[in-house]
C-alpha atoms as a PDB file:
ATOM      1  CA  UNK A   1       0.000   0.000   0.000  1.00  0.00           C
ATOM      2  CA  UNK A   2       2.949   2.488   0.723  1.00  0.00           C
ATOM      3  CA  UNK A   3       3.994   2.461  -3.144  1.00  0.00           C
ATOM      4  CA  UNK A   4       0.706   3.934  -3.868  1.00  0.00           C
ATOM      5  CA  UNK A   5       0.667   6.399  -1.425  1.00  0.00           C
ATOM      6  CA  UNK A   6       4.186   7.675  -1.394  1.00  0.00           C
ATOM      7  CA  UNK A   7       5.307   8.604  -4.723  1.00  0.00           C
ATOM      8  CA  UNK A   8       2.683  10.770  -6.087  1.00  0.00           C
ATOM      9  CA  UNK A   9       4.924  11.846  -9.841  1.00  0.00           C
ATOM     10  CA  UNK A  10       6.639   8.645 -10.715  1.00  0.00           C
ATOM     11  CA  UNK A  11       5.214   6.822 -13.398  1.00  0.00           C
ATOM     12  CA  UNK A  12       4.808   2.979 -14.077  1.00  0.00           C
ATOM     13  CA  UNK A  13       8.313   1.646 -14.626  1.00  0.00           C
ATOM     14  CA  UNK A  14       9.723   3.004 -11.479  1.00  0.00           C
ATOM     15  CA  UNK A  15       6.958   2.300  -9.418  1.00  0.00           C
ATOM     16  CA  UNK A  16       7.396  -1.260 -10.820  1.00  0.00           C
ATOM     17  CA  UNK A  17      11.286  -1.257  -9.855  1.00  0.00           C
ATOM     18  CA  UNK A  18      10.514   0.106  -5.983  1.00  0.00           C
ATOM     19  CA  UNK A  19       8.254  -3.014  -5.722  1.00  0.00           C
ATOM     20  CA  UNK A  20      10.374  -4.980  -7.198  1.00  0.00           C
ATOM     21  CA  UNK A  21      13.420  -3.818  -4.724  1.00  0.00           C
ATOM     22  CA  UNK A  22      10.685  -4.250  -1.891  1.00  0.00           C
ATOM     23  CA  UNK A  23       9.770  -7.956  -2.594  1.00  0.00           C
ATOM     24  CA  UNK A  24      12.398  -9.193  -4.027  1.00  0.00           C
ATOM     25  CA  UNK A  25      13.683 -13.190  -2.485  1.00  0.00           C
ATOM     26  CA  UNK A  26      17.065 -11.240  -1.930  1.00  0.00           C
ATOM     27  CA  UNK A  27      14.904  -8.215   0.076  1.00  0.00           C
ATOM     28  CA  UNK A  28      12.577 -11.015   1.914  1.00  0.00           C
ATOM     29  CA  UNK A  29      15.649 -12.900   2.745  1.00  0.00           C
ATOM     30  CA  UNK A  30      17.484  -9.800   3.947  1.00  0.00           C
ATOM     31  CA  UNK A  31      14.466  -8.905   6.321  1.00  0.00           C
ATOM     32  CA  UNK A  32      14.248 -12.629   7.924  1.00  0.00           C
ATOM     33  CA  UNK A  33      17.877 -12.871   8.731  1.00  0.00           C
ATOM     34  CA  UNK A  34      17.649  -9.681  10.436  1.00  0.00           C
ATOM     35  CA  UNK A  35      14.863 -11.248  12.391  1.00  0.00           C
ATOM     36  CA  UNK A  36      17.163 -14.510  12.625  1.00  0.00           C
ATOM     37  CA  UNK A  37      14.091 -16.410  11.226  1.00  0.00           C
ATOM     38  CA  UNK A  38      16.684 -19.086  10.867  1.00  0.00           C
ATOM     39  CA  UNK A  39      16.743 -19.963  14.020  1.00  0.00           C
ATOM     40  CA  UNK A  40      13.075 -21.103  13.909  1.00  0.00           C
ATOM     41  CA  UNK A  41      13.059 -22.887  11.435  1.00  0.00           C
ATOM     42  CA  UNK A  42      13.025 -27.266  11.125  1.00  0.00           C
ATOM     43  CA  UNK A  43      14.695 -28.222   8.227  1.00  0.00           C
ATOM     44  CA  UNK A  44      15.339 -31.680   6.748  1.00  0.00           C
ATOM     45  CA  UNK A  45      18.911 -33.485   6.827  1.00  0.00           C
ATOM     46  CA  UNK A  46      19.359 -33.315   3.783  1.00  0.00           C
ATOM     47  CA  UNK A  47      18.563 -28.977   3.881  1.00  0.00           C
ATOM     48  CA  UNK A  48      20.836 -28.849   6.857  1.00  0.00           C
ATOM     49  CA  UNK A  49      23.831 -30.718   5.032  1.00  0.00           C
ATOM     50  CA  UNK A  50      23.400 -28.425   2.106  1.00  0.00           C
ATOM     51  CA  UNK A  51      23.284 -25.218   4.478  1.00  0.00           C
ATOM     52  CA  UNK A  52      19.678 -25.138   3.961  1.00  0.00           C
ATOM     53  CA  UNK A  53      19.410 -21.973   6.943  1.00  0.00           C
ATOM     54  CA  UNK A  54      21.430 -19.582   4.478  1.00  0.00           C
ATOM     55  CA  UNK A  55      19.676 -20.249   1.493  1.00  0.00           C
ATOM     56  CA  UNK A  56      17.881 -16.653   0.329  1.00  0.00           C
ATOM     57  CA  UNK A  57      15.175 -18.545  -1.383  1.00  0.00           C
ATOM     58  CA  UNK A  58      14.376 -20.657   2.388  1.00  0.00           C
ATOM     59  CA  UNK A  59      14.833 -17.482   4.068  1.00  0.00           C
ATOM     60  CA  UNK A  60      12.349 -15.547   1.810  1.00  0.00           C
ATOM     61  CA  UNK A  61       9.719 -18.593   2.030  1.00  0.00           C
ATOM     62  CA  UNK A  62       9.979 -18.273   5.238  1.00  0.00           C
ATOM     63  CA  UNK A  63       9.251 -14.800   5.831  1.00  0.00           C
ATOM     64  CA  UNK A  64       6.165 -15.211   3.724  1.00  0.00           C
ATOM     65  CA  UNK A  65       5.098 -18.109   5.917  1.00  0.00           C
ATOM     66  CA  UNK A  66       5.056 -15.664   8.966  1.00  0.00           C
ATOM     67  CA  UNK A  67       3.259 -12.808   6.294  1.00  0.00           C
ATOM     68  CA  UNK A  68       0.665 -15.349   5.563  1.00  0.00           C
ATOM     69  CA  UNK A  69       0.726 -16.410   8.987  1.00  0.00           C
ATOM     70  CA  UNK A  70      -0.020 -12.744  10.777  1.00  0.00           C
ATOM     71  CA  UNK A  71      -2.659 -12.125   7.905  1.00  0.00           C
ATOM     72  CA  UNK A  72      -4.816 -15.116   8.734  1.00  0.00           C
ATOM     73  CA  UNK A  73      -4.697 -14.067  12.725  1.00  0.00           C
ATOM     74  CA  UNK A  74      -5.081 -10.305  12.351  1.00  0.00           C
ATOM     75  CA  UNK A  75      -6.160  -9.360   9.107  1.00  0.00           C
ATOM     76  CA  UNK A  76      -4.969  -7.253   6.004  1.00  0.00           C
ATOM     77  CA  UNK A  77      -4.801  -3.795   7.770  1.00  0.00           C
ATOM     78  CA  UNK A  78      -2.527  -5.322  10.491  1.00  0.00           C
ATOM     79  CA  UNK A  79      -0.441  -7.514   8.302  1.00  0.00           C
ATOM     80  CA  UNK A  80       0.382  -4.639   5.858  1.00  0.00           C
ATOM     81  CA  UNK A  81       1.325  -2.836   9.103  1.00  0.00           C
ATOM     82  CA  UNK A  82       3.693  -5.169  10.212  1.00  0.00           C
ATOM     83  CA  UNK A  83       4.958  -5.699   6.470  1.00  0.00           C
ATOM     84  CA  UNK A  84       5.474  -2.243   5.746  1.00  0.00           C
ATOM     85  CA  UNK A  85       7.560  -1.951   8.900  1.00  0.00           C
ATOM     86  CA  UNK A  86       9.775  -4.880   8.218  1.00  0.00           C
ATOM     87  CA  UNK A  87      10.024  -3.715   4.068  1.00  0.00           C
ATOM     88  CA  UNK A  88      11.140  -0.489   4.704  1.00  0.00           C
ATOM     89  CA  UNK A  89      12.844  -0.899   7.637  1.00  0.00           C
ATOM     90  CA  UNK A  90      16.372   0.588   6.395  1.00  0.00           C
ATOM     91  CA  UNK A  91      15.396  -0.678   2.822  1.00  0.00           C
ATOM     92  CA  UNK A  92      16.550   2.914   1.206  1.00  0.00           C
ATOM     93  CA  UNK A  93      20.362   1.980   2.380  1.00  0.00           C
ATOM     94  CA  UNK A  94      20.094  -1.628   0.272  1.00  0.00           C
ATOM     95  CA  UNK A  95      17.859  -0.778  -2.305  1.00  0.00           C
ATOM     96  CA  UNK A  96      20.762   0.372  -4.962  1.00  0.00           C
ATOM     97  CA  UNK A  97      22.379  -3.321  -3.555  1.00  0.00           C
ATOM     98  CA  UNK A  98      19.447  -5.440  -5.202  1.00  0.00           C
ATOM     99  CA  UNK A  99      18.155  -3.728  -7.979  1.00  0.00           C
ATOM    100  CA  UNK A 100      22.262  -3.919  -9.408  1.00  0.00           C
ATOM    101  CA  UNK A 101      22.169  -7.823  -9.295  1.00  0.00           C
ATOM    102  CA  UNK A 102      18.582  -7.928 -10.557  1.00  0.00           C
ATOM    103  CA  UNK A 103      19.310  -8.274 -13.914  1.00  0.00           C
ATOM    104  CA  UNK A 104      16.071  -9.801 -15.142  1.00  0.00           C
ATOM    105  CA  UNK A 105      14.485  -6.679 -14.267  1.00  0.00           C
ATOM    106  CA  UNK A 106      17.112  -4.329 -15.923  1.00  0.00           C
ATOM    107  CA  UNK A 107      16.654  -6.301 -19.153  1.00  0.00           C
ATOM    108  CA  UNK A 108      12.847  -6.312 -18.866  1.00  0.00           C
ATOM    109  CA  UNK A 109      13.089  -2.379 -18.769  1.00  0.00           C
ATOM    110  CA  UNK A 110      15.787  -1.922 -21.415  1.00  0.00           C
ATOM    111  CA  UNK A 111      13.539  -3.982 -23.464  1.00  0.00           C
ATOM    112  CA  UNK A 112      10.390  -1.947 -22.864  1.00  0.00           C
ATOM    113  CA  UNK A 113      12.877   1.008 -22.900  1.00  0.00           C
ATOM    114  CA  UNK A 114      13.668   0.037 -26.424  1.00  0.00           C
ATOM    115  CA  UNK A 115      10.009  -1.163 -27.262  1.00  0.00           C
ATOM    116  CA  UNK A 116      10.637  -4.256 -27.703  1.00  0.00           C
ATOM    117  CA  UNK A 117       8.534  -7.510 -26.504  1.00  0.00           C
ATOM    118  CA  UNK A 118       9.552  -9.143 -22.931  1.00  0.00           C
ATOM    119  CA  UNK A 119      12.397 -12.324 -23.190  1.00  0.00           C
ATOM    120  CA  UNK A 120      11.495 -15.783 -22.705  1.00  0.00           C
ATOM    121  CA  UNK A 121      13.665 -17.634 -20.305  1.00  0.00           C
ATOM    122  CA  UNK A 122      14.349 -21.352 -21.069  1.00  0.00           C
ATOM    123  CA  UNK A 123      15.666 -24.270 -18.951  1.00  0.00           C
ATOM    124  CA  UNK A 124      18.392 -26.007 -21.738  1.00  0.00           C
ATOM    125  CA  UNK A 125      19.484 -28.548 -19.257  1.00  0.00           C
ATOM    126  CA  UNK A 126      20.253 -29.592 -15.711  1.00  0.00           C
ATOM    127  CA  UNK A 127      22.696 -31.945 -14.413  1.00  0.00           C
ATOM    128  CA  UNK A 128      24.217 -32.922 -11.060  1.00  0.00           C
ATOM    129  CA  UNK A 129      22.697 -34.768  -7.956  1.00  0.00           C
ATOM    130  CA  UNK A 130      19.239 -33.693  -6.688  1.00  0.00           C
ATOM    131  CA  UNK A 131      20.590 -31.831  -3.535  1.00  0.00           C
ATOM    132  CA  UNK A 132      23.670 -29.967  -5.755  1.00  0.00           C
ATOM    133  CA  UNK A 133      21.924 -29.492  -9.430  1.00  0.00           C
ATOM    134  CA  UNK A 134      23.439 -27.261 -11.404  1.00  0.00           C
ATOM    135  CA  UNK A 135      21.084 -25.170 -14.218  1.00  0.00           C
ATOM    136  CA  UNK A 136      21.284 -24.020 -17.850  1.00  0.00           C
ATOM    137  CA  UNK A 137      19.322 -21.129 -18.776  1.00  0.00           C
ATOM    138  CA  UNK A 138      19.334 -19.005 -22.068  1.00  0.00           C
ATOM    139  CA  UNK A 139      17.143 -15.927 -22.658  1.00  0.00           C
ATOM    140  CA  UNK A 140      15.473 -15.372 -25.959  1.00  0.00           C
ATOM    141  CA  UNK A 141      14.037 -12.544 -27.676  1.00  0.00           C
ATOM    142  CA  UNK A 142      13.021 -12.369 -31.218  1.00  0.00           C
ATOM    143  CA  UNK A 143      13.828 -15.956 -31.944  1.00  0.00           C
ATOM    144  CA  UNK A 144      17.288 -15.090 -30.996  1.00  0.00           C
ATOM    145  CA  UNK A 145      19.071 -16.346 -27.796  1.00  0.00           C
ATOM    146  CA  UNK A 146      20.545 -13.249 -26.407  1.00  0.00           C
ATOM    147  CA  UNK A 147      22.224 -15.153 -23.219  1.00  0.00           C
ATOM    148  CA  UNK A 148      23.195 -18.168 -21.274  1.00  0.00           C
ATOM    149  CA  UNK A 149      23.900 -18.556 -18.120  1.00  0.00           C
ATOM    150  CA  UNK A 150      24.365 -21.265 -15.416  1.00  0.00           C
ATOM    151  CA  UNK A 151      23.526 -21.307 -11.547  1.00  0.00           C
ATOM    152  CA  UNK A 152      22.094 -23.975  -8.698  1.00  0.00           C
ATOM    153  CA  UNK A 153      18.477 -22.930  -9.502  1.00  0.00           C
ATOM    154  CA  UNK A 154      17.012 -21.830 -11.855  1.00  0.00           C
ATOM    155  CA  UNK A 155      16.754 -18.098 -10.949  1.00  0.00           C
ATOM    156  CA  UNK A 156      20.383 -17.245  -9.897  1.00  0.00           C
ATOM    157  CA  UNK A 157      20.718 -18.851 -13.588  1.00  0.00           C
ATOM    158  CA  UNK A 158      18.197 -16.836 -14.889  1.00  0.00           C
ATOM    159  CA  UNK A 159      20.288 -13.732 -13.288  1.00  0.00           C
ATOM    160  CA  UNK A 160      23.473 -14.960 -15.090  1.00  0.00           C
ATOM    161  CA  UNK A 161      22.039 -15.187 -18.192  1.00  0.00           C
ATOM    162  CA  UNK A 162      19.839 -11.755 -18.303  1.00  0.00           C
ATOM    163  CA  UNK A 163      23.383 -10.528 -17.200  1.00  0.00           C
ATOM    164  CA  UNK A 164      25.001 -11.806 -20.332  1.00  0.00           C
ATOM    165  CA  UNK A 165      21.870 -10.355 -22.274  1.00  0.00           C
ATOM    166  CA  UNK A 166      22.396  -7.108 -21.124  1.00  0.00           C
ATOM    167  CA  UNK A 167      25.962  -7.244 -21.964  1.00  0.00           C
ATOM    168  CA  UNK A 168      25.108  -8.426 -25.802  1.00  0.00           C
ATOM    169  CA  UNK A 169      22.502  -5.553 -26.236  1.00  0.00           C
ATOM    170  CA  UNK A 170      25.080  -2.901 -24.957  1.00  0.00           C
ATOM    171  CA  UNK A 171      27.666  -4.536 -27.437  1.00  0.00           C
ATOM    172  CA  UNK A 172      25.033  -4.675 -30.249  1.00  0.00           C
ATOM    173  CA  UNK A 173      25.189  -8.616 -30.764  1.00  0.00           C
ATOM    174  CA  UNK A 174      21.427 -10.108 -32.131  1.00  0.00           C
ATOM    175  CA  UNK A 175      23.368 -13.384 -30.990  1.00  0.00           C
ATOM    176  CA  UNK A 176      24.440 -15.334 -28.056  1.00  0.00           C
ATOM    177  CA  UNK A 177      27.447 -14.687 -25.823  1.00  0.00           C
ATOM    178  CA  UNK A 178      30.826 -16.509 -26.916  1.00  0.00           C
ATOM    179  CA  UNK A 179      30.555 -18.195 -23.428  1.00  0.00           C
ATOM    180  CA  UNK A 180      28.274 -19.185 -21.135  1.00  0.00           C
ATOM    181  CA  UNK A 181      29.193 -16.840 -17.885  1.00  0.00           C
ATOM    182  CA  UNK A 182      28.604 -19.109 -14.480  1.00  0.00           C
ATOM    183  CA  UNK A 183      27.408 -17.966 -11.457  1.00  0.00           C
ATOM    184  CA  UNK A 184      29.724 -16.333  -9.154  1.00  0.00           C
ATOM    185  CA  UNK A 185      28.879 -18.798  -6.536  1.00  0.00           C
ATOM    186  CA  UNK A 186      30.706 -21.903  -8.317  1.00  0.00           C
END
């Protein structure tokens, strides 16, 4: 509800990017480890082995759990109390932090930006053990792959590869990167 209230002259595409920086995973996960969420949580052995209480996607889940939770047992008004609070909390001191690794949405915008239609993201392949997989994305536009990227789910390779995107479009290539960038986590 804040977004609609605050900004009274920005128009559609930055409104778009300030909820976007608000409900991000990365923003959700942000909020729940300042509330050490973590702590609370029961996890599998097989989560715990693979560090499951770091995880940003776990810790956003999480934090929606407890949204969902304080919605059901006080209602909307309270809930987008308590949410507003916790989203904008010392958000304006990180918000420059996640929109610069959110490439998806700085591609979606330089795409609108450019009038062009929105990418399609595309799982090529996967490969490694269930608990350790290891993802293949590439982004197309046109009928043109633009980028490829890898990660451990889909999204951080989604990320990688609307990273390489970006850098094709600001190079002027209509095809895909030489090589397929990896995430910087591997």
């Amino acid at each position: 509800m804040r977004l609609w209230t605050e900004p009274k002259e920005e128009d559609e595409g930055v409104l778009t990017r300030r909820r976007s920086e608000r409900v991000s995973g990365r923003a959700l996960a942000r909020v729940a480890r300042e509330m050490d969420l973590a702590a609370c949580l029961r996890l599998g052995k097989g989560e715990l082995k693979t560090g499951g209480r770091q995880k940003p996607s776990i810790m956003a889940d999480a934090l929606e759990a407890v949204v969902g939770a304080i919605y059901l047992d006080a209602g909307f008004a309270q809930c987008a109390e308590v949410v507003e609070s916790w989203l904008w909390k010392g958000a304006d001191d990180n918000l420059a932090d996640v929109l610069a690794e959110d490439y998806k949405s700085q591609l979606q915008q330089e795409l609108q930006r450019l009038g062009k239609r929105l990418p399609a993201y595309r799982v090529k392949s996967e490969s490694g053990p269930e608990h350790n997989k290891i993802f293949k994305v590439e982004v197309r536009h046109g009928g043109q792959v633009l980028g490829i990227g890898s990660g451990k789910s889909k999204k951080e390779a989604e990320q990688v590869a609307a990273q390489e995107s970006i850098a094709a479009l600001v190079r002027g290539k209509k095809g895909p990167p030489r090589k397929s960038r990896k995430s910087p986590t591997h």
